[in-house]
C-alpha atoms as a PDB file:
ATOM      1  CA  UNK A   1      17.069  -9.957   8.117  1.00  0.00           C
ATOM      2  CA  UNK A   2      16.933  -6.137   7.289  1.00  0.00           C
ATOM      3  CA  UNK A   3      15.450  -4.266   9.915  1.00  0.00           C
ATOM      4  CA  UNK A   4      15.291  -1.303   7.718  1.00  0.00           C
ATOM      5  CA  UNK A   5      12.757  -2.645   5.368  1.00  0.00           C
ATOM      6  CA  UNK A   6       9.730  -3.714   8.294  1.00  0.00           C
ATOM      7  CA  UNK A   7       6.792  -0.992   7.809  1.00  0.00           C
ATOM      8  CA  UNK A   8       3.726  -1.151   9.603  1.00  0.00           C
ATOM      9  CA  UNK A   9       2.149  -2.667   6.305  1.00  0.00           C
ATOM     10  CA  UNK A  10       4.965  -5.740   5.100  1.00  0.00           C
ATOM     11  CA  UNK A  11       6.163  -5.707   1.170  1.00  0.00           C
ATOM     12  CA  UNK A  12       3.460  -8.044  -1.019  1.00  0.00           C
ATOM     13  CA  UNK A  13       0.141  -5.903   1.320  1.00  0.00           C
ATOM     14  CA  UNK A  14      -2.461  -6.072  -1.318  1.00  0.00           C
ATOM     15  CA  UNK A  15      -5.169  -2.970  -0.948  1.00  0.00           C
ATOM     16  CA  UNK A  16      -7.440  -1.274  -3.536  1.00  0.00           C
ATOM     17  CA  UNK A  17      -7.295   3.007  -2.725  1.00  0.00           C
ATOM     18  CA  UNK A  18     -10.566   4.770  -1.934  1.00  0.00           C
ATOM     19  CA  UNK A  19     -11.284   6.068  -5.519  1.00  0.00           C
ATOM     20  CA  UNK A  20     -14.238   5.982  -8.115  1.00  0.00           C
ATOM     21  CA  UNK A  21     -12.626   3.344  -9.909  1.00  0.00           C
ATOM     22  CA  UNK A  22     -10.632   0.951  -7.681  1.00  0.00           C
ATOM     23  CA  UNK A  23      -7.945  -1.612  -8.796  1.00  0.00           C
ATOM     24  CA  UNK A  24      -5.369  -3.730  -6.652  1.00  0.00           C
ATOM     25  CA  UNK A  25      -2.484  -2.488  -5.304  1.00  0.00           C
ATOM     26  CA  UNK A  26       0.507  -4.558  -3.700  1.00  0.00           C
ATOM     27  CA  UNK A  27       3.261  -3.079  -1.773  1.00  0.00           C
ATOM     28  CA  UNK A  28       6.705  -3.212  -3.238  1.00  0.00           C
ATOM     29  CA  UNK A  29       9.415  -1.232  -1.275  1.00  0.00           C
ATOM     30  CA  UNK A  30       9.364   0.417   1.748  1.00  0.00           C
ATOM     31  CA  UNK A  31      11.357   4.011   1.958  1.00  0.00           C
ATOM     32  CA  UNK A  32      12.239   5.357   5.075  1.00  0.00           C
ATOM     33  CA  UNK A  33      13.640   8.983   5.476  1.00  0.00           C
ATOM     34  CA  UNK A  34      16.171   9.412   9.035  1.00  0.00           C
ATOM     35  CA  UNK A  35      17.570  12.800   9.866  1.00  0.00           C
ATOM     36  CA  UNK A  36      21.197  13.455  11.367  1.00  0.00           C
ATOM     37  CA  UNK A  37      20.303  12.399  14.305  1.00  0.00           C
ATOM     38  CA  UNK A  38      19.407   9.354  13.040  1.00  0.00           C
ATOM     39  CA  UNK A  39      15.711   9.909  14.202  1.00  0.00           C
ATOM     40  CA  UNK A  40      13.175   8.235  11.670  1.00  0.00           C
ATOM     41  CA  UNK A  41      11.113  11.326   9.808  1.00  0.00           C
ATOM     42  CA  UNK A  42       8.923   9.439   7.335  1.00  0.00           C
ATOM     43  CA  UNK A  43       7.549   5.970   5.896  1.00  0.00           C
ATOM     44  CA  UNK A  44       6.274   6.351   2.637  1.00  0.00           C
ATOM     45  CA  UNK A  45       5.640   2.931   0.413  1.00  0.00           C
ATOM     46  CA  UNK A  46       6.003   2.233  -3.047  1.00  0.00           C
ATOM     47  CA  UNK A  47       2.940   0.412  -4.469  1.00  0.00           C
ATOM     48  CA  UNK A  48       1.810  -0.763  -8.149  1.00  0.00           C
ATOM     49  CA  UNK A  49      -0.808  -1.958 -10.011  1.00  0.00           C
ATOM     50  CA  UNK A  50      -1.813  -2.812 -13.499  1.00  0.00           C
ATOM     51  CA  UNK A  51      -3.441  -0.293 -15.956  1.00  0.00           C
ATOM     52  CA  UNK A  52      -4.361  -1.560 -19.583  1.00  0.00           C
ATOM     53  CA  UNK A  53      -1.373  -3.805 -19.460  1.00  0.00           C
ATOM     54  CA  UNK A  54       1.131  -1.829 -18.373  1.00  0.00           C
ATOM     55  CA  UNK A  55       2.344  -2.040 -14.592  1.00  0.00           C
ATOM     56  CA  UNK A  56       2.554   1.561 -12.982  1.00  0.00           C
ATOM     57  CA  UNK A  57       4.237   2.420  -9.909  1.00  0.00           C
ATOM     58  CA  UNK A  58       3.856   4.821  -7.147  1.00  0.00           C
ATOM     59  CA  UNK A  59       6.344   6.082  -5.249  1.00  0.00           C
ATOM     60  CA  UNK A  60       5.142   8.222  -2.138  1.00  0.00           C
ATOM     61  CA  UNK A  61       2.284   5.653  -0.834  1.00  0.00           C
ATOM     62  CA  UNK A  62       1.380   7.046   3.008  1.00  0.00           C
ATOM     63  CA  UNK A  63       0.649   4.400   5.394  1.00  0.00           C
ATOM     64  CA  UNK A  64      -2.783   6.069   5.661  1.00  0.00           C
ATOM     65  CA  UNK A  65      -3.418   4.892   1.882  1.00  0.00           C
ATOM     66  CA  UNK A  66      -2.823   1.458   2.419  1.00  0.00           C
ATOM     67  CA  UNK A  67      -5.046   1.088   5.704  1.00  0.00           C
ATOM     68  CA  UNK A  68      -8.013   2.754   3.983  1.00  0.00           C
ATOM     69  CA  UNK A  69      -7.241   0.626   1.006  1.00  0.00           C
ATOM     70  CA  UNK A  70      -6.785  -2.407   3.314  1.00  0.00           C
ATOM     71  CA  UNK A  71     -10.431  -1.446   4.907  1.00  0.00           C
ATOM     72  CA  UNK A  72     -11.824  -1.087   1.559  1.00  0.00           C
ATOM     73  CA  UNK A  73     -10.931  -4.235   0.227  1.00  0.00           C
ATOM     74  CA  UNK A  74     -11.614  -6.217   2.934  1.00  0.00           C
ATOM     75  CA  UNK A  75     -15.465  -4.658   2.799  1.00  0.00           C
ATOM     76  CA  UNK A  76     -15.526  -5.151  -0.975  1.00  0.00           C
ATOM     77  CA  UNK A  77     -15.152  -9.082  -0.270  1.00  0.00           C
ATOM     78  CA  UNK A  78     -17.928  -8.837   2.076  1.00  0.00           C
ATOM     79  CA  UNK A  79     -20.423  -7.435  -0.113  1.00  0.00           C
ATOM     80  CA  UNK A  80     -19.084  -9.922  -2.686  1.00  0.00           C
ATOM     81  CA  UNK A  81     -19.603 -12.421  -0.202  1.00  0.00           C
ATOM     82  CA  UNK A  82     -23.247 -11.543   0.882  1.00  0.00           C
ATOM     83  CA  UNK A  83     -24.630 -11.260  -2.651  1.00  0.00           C
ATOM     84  CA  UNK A  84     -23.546 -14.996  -3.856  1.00  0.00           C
END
């Protein structure tokens, strides 16, 4: 297994970001930035999602993002939940 790739959020997460119009996002890649000292610096995610069709990616996804996103989703399906 490659220790490298383990975040705090695993590759397939599924979030939707804070925004005015939301849409699902699902972790793809996990980049991880080491200095000389081998000392990690940064975590930073790649994510996509769909957009009339076409599947966009992002490259520089904080951790922050996705456990906000994670929040919001997960309080989405609640509301969802309450009103059926």
């Amino acid at each position: 297994m490659n220790t490298f790739c383990i975040g705090k959020f695993p590759i397939g997460t599924q979030y939707m970001p804070m925004r005015k119009n939301t849409y699902l996002c699902t972790v793809k890649d996990i980049h991880k930035t080491f200095n000389n000292s081998g000392d990690l610096v940064r975590t930073s995610y790649v994510a996509t999602h769909e957009f009339c069709g076409q599947t966009i990616t992002e490259s520089d996804v904080t951790e922050t993002t996705i456990a906000r996103g994670v929040i919001h989703m997960t309080e989405n399906m609640r509301k969802k939940e309450k009103h059926a």
